[in-house]
N, C-alpha and C. Protein backbone atom coordinates (compact mmCIF):
# COMPACT_ATOMS: atom_id res chain seq x y z
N UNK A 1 24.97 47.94 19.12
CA UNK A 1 24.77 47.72 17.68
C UNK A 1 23.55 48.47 17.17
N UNK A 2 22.56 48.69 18.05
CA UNK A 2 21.24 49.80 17.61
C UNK A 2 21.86 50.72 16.82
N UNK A 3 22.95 51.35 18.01
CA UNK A 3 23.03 52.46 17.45
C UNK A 3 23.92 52.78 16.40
N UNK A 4 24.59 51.71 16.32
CA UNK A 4 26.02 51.86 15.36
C UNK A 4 25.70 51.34 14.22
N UNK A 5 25.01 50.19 13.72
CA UNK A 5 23.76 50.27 12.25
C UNK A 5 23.79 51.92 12.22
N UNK A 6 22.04 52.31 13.03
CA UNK A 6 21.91 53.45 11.79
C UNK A 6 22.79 54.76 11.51
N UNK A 7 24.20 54.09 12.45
CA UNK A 7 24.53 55.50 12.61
C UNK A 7 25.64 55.56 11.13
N UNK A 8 26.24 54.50 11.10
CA UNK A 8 26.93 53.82 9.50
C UNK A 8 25.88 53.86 8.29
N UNK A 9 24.90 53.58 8.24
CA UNK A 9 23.79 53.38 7.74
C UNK A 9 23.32 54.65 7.11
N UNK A 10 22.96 55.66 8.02
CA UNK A 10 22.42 57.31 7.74
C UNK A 10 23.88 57.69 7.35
N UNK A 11 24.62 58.05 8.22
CA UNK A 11 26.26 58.63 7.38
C UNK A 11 26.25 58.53 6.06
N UNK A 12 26.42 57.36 5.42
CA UNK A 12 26.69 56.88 4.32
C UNK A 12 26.05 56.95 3.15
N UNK A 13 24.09 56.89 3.33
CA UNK A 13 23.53 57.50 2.50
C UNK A 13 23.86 59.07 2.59
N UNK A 14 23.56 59.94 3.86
CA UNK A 14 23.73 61.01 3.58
C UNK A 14 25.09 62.09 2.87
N UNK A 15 25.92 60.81 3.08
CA UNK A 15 27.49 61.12 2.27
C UNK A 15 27.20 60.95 0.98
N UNK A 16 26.10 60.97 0.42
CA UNK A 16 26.35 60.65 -1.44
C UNK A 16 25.69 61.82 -2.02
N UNK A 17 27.21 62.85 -2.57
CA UNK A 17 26.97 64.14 -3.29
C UNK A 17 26.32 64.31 -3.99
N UNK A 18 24.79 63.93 -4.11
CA UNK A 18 24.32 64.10 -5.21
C UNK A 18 24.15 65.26 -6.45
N UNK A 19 24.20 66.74 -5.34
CA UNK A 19 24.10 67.76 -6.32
C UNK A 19 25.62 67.80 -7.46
N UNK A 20 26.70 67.09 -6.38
CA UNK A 20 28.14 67.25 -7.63
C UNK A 20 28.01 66.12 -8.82
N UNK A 21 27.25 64.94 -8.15
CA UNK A 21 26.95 63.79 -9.05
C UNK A 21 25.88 64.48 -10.58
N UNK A 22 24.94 65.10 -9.53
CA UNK A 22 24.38 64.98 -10.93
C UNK A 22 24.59 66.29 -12.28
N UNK A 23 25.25 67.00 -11.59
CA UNK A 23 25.80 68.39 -12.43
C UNK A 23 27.52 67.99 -13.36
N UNK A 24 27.93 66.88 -12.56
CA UNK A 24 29.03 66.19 -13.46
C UNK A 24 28.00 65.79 -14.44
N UNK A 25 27.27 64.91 -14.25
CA UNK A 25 26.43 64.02 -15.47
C UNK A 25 25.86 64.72 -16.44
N UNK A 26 25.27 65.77 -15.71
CA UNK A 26 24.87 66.90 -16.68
C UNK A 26 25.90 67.71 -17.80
N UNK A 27 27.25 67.24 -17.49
CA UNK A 27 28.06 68.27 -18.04
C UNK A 27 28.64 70.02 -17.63
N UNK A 28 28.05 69.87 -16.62
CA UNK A 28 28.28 71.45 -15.53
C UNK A 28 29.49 71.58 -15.15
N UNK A 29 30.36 70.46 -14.67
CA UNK A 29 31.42 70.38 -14.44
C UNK A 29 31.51 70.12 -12.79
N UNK A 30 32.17 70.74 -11.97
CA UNK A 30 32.51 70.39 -10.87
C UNK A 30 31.30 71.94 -9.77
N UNK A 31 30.58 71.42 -9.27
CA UNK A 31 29.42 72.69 -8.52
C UNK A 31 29.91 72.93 -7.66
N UNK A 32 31.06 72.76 -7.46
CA UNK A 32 32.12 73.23 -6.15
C UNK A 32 32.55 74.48 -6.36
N UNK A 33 32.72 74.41 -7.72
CA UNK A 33 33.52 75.81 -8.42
C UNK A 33 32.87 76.61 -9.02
N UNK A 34 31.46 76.48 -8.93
CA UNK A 34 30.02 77.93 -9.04
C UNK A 34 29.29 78.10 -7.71
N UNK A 35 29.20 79.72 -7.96
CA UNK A 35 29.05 80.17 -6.53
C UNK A 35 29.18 80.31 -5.37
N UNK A 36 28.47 79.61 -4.66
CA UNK A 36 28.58 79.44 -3.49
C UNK A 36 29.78 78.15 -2.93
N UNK A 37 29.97 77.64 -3.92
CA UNK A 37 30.62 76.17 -3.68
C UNK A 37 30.27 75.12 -3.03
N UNK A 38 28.72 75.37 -3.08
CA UNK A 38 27.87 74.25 -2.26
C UNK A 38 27.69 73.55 -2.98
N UNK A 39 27.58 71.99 -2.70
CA UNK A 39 26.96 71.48 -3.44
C UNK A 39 25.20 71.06 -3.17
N UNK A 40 24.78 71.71 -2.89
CA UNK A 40 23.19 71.23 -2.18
C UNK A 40 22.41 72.91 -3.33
N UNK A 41 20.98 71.94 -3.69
CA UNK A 41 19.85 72.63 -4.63
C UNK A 41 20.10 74.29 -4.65
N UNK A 42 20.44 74.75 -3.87
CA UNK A 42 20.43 75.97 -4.07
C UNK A 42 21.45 76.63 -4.79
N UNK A 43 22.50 75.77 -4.82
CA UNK A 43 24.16 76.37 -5.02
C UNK A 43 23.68 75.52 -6.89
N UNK A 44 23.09 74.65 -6.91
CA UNK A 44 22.85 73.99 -8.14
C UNK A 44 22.15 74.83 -9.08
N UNK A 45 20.81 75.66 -8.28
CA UNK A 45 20.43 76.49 -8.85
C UNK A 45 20.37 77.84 -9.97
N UNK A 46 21.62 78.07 -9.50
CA UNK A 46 22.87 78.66 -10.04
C UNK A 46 23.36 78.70 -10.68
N UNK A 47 23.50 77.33 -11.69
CA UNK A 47 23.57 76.58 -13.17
C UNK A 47 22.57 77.00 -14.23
N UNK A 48 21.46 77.50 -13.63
CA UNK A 48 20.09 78.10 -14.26
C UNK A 48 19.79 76.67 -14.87
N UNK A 49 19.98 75.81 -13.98
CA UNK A 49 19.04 74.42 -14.76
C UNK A 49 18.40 74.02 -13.42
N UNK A 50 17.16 74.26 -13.62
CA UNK A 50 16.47 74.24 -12.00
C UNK A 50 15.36 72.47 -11.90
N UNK A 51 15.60 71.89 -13.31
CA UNK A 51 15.82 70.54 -13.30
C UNK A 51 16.56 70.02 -12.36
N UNK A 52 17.64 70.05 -12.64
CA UNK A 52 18.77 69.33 -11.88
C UNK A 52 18.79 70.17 -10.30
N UNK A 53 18.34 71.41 -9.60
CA UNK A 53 18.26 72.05 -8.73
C UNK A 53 16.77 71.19 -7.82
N UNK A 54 15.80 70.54 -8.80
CA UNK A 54 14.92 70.42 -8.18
C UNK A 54 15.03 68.56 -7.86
N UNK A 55 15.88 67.43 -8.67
CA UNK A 55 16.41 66.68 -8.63
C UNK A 55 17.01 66.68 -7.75
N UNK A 56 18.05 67.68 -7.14
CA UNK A 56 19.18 67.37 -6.14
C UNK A 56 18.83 67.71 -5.14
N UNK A 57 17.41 68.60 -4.61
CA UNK A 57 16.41 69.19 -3.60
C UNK A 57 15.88 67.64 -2.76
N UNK A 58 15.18 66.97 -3.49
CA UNK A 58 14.43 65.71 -3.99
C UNK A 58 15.33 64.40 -3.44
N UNK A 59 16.83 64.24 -3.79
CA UNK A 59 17.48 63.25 -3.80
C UNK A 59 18.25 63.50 -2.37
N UNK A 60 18.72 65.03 -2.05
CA UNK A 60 19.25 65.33 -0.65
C UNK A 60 18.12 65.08 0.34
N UNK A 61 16.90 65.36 0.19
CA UNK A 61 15.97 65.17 1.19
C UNK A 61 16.04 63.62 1.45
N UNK A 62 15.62 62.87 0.24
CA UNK A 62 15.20 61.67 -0.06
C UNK A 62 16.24 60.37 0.90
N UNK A 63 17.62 61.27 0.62
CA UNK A 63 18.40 60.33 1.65
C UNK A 63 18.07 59.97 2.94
N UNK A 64 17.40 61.47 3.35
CA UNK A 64 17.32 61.15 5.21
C UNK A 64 15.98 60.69 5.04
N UNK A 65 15.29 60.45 4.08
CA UNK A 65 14.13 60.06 4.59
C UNK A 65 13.75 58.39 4.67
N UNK A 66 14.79 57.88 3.29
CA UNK A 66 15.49 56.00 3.06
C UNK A 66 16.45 56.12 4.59
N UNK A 67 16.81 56.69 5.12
CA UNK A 67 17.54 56.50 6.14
C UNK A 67 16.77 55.86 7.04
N UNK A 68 15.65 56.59 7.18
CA UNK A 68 15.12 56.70 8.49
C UNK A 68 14.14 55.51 8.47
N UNK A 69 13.45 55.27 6.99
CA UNK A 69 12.69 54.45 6.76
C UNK A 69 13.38 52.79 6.55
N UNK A 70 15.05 53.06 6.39
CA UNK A 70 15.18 51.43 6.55
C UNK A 70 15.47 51.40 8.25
N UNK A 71 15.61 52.30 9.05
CA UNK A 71 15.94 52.18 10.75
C UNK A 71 14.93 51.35 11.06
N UNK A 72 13.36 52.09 10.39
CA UNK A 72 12.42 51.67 11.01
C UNK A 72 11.92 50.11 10.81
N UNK A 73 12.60 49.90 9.60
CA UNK A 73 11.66 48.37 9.15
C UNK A 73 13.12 47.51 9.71
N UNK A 74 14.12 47.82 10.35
CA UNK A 74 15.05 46.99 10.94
C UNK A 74 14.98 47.11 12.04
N UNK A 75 14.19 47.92 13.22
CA UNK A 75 13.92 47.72 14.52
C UNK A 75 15.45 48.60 15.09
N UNK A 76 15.79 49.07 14.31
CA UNK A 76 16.93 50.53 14.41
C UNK A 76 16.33 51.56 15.24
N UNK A 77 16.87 52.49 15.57
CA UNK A 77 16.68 53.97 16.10
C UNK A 77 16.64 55.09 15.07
N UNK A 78 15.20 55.10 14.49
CA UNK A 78 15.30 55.87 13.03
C UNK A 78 15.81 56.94 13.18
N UNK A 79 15.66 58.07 14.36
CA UNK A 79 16.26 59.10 14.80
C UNK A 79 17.41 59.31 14.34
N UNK A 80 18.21 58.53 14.93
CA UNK A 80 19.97 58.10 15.05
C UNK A 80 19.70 57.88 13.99
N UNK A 81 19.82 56.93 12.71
CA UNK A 81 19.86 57.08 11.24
C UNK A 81 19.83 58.32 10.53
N UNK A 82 18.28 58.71 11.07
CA UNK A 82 18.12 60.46 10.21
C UNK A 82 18.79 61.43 10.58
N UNK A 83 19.40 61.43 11.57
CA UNK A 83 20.66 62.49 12.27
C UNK A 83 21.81 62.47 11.29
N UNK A 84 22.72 61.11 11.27
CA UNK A 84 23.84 60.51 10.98
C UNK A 84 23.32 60.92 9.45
N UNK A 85 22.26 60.71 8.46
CA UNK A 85 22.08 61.31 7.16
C UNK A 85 22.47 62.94 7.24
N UNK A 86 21.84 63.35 8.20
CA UNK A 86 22.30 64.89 7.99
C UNK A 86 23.57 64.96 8.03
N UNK A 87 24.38 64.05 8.92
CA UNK A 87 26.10 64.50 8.77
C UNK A 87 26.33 64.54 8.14
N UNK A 88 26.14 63.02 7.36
CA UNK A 88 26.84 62.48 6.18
C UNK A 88 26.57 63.78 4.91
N UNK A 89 25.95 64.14 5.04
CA UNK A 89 25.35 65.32 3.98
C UNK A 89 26.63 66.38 4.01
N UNK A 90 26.48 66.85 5.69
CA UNK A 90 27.22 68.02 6.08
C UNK A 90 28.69 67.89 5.91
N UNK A 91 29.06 66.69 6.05
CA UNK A 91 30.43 66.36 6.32
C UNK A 91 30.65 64.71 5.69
N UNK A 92 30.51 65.05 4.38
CA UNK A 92 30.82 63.46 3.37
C UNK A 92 32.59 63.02 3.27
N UNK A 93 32.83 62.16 3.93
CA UNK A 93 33.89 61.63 3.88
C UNK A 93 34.43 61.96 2.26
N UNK A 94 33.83 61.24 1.19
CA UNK A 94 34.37 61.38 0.10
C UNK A 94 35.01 62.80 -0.50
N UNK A 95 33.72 63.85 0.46
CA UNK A 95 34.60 65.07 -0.61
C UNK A 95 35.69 66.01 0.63
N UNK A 96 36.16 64.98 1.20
CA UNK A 96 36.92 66.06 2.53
C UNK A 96 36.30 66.48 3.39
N UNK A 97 35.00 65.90 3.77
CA UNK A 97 34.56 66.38 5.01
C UNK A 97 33.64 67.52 3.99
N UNK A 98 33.65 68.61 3.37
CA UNK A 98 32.91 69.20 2.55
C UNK A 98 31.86 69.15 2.26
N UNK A 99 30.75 69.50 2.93
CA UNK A 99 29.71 69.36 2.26
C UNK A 99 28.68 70.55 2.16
N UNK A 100 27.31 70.08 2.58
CA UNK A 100 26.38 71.63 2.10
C UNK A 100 25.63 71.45 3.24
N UNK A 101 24.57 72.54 3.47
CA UNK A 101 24.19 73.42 4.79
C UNK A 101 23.20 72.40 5.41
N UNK A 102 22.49 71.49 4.68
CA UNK A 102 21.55 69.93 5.59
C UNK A 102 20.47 70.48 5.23
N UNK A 103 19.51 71.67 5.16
CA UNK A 103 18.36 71.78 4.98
C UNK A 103 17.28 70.94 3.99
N UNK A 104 17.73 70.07 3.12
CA UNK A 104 16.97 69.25 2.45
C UNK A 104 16.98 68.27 3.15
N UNK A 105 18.37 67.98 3.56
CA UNK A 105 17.85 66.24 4.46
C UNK A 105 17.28 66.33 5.88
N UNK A 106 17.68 67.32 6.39
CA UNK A 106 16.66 67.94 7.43
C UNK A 106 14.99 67.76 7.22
N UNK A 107 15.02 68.21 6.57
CA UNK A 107 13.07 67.75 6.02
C UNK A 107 12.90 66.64 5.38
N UNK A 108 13.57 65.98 5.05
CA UNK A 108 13.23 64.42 4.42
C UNK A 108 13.51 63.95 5.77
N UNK A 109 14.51 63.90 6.36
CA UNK A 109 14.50 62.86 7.80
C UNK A 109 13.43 63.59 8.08
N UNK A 110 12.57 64.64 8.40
CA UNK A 110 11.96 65.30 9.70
C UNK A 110 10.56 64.47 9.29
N UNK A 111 10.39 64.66 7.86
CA UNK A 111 9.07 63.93 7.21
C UNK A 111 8.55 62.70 7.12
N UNK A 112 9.89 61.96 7.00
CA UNK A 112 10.46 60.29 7.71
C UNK A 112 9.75 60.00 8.99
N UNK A 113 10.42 60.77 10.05
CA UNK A 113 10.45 60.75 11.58
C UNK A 113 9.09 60.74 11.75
N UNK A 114 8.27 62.02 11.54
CA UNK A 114 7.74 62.30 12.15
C UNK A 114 6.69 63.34 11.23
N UNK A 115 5.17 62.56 10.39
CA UNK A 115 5.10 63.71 9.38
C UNK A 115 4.85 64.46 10.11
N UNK A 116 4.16 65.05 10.74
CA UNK A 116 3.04 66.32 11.23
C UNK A 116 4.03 67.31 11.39
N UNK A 117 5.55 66.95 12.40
CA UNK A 117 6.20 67.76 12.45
C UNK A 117 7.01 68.60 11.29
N UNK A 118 6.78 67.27 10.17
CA UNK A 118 7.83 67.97 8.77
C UNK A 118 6.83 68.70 7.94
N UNK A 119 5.42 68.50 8.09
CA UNK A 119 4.47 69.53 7.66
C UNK A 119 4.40 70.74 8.22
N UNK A 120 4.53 70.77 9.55
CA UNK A 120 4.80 71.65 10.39
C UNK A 120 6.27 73.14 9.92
N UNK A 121 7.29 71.96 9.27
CA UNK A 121 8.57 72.41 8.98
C UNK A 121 8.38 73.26 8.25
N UNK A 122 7.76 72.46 6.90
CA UNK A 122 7.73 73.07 5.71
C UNK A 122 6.94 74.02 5.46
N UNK A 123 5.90 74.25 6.79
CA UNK A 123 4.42 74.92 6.53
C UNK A 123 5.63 76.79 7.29
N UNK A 124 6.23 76.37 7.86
CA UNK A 124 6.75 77.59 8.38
C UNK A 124 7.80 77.86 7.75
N UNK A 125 8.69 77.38 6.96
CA UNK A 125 9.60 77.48 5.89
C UNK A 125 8.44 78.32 4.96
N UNK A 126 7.75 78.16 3.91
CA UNK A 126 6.87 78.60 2.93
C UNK A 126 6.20 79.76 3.74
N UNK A 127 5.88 80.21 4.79
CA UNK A 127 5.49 81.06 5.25
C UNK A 127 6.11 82.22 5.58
N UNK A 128 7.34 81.97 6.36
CA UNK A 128 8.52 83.20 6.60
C UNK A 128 8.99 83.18 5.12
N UNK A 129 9.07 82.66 4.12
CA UNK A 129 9.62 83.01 3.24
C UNK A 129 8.94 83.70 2.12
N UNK A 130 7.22 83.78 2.31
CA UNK A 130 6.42 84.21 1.27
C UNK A 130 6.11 85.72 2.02
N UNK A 131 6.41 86.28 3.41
CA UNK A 131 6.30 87.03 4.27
C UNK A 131 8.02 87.98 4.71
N UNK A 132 9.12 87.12 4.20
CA UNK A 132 10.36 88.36 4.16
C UNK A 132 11.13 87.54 3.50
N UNK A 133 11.09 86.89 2.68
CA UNK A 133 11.93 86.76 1.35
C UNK A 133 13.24 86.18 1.31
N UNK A 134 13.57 85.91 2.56
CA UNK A 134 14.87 85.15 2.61
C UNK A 134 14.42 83.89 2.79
N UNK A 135 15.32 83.01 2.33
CA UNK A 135 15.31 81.55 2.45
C UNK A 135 16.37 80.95 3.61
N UNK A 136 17.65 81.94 3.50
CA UNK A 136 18.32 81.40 4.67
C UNK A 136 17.05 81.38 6.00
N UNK A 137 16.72 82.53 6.00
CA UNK A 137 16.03 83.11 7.63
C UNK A 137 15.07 81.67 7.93
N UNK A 138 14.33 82.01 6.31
CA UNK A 138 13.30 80.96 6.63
C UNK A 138 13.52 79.06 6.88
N UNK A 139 14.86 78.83 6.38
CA UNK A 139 15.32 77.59 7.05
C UNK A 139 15.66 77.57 8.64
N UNK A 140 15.93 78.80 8.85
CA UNK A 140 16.44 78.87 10.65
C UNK A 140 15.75 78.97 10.88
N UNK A 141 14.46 79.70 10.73
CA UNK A 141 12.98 79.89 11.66
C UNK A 141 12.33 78.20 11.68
N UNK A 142 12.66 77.51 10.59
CA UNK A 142 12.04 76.59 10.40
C UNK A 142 12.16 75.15 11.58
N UNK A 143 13.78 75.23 11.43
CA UNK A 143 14.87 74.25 12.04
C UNK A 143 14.83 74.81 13.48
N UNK A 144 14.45 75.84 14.01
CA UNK A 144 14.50 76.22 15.36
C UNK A 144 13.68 76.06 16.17
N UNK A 145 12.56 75.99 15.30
CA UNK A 145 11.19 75.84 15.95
C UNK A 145 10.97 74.09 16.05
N UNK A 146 11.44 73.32 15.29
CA UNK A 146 11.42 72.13 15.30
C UNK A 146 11.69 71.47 16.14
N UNK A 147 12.42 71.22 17.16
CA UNK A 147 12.85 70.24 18.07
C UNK A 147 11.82 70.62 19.57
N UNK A 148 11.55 71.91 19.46
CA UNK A 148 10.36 72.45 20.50
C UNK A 148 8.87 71.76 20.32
N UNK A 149 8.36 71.54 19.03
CA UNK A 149 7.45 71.18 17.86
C UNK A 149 7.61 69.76 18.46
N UNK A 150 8.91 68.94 18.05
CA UNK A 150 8.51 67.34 18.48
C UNK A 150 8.11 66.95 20.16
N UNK A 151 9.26 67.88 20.76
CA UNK A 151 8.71 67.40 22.04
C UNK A 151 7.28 67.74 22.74
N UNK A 152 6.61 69.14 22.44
CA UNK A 152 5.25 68.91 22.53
C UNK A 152 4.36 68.13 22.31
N UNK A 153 5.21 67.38 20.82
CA UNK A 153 3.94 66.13 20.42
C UNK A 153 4.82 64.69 21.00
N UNK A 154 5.13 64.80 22.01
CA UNK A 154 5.51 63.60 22.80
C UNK A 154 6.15 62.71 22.41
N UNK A 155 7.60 63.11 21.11
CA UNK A 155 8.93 62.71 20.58
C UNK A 155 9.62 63.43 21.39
N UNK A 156 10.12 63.36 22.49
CA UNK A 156 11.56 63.89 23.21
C UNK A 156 12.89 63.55 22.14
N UNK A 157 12.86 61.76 22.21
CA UNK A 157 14.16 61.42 21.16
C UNK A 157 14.53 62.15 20.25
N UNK A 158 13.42 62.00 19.25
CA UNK A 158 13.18 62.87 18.23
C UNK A 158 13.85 64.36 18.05
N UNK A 159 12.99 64.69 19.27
CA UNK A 159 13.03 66.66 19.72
C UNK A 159 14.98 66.73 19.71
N UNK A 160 15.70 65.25 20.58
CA UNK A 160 16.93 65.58 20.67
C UNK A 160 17.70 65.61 19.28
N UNK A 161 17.15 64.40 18.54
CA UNK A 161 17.67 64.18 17.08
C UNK A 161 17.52 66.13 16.47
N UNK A 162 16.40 66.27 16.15
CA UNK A 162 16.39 67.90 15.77
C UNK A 162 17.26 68.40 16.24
N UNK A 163 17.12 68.67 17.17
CA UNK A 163 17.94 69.41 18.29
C UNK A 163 19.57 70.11 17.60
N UNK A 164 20.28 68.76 17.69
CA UNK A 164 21.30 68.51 17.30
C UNK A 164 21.49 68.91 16.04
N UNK A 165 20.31 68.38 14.90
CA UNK A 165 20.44 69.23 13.53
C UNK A 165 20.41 70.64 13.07
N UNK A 166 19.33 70.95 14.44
CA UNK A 166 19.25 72.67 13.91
C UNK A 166 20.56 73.20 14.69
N UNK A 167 20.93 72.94 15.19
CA UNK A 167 22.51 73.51 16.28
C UNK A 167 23.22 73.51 15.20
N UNK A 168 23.60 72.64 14.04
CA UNK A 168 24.34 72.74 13.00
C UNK A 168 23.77 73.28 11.79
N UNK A 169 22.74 73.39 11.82
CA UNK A 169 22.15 74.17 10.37
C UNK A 169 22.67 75.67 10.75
N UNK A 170 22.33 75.92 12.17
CA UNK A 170 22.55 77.62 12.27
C UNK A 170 24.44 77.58 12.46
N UNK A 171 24.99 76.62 12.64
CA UNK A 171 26.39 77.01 12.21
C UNK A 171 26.83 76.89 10.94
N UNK A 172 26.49 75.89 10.17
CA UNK A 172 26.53 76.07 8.99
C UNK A 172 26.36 77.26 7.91
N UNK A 173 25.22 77.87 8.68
CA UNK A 173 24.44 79.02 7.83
C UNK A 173 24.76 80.40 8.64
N UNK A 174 26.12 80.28 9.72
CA UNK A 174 26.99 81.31 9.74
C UNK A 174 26.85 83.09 9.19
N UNK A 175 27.58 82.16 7.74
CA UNK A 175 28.00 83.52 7.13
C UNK A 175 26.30 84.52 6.83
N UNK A 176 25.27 83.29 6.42
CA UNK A 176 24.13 84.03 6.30
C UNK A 176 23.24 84.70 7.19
N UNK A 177 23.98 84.28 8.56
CA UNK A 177 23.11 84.82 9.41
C UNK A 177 24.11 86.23 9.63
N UNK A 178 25.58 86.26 9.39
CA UNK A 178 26.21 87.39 9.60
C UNK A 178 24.94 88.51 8.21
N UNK A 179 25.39 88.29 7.46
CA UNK A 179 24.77 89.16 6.16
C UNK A 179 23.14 89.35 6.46
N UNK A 180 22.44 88.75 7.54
CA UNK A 180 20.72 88.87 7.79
C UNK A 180 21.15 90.26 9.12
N UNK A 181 22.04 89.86 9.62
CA UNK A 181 22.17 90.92 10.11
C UNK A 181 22.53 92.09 10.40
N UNK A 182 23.57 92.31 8.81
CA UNK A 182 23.94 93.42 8.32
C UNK A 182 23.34 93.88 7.30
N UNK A 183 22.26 93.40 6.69
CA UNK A 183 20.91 93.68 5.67
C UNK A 183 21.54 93.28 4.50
N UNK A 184 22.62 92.39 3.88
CA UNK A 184 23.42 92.22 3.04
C UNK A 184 22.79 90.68 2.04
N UNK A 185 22.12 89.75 2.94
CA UNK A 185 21.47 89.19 2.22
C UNK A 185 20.32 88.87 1.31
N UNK A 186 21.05 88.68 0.06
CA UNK A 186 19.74 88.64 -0.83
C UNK A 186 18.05 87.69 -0.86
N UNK A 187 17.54 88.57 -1.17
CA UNK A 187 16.11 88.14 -0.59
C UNK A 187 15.88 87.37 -2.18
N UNK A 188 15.01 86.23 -2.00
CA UNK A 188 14.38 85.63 -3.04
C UNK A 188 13.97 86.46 -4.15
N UNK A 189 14.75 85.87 -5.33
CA UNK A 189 13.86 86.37 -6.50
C UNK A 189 14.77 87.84 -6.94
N UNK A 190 15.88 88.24 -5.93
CA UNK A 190 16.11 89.79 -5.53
C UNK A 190 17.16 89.79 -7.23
N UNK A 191 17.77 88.94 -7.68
CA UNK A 191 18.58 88.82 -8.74
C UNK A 191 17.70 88.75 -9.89
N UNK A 192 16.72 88.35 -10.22
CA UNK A 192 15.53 88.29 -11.18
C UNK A 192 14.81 89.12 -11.57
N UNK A 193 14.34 89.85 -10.22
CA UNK A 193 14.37 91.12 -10.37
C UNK A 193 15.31 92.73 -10.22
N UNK A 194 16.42 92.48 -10.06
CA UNK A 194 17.29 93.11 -10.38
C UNK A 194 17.54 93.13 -12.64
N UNK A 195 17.69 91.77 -13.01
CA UNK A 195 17.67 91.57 -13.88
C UNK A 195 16.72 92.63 -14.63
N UNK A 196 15.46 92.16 -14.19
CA UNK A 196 14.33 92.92 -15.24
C UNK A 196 14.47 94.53 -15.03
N UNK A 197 14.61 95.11 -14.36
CA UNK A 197 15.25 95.92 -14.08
C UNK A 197 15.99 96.97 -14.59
N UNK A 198 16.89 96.01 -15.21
CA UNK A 198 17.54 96.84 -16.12
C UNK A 198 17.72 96.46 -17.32
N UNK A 199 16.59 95.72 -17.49
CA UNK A 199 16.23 95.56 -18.92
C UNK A 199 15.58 96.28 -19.59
C-alpha cells in the first residue's frame, strides 16, 4: 500500500492537462491543434500569451511538487509519488495516454524531493541554455546529470526515481534530439529574431 497510494496519488495529479485546461478557458481553443501539439508551457507559448505559458509552466511543475509533498506528510514514498506525477503528465489517461515531454514536473518533483538537487537542475538548465540556446539540449543536459547529482548527495532512491524520469524525458524529446543533431533545431529567441529581421 506505500507504494500504491503515491503511485495513484502522483498519476492522477500529474494527469490534469492543465496547459489544454487553461487555453480552453482562455478561449484558444484546443492546444493540441497549435504547433507542436503539446500541451505543456512551451507548446502554450505559441498562443503568444506567455501569461497562460507561464501559468501552465507553474501548475505542470506544481503538480509533482503537491505530489511529493502530500507522500511526505502521509509517511508515503515521496519519490514513487513524484515519479507517478511525471507519468501522469506524460501519459494522462484522460487525453489517450497523450501527453507532453515532463520537464516542468520533473523540476517541481526534483525541488519537492530534494531542493539542492532541483537548484542544481535549474542552475544547469539556465546555464546550457544562456551558453547554446537550445532549450531542448538544455533540459537533457539538465535531466541527465540529475540522477548522478542525487546519488552523490546520498539519495540512491531518489537518484533511481530521476533515473527513470530522465530515461523518458530523452525519449520523449526524440524528435529534438534527432533535429540537435542534424543542426535543424531552433535555438531560443531564433523566431524573434528572425522576425526583426525582416522587419
Amino acid at each position: 500500500m506505500t507504494i500504491l497510494l503515491p503511485l495513484v496519488l502522483g498519476y492522477l495529479l500529474g494527469s490534469i492537462p492543465f496547459g489544454l485546461v487553461i487555453t480552453k478557458a482562455a478561449g484558444l481553443g484546443d492546444i493540441r491543434a497549435i504547433g507542436s501539439g503539446n500541451i505543456g508551457a512551451t507548446n502554450v507559448l505559441r498562443t503568444g500569451r506567455k501569461d497562460l505559458a507561464l501559468a501552465t509552466l507553474l501548475l505542470d511543475g506544481g503538480k509533482g511538487a503537491i505530489a511529493v509533498g502530500v507522500a511526505y506528510l502521509m509517511g508515503w514514498r515521496p519519490e514513487v509519488a513524484g515519479a507517478a506525477a511525471f507519468l501522469g503528465h506524460c501519459f494522462p489517461v484522460w487525453l489517450g495516454f497523450k501527453g507532453g515531454k515532463g520537464v516542468a514536473t520533473f523540476m517541481g518533483t526534483l525541488f519537492a524531493l530534494h531542493f539542492p538537487a532541483g537548484i542544481f537542475a535549474g542552475a544547469t538548465w539556465l546555464g546550457v541554455a544562456y551558453v547554446l540556446k537550445y532549450s531542448s539540449l538544455s533540459a537533457l543536459v539538465a535531466a541527465a546529470a540529475t540522477p548522478v547529482v542525487l546519488y552523490t548527495m546520498g539519495k540512491p532512491f531518489y537518484a533511481i526515481a530521476a533515473l527513470v524520469m530522465t530515461l523518458l524525458i530523452f525519449i520523449r524529446h526524440k524528435s529534438n534530439i534527432v533535429r540537435l543533431l542534424s543542426g535543424e533545431e531552433p535555438k531560443i529567441g531564433a523566431k524573434k529574431e528572425a522576425e526583426t529581421a525582416g522587419a
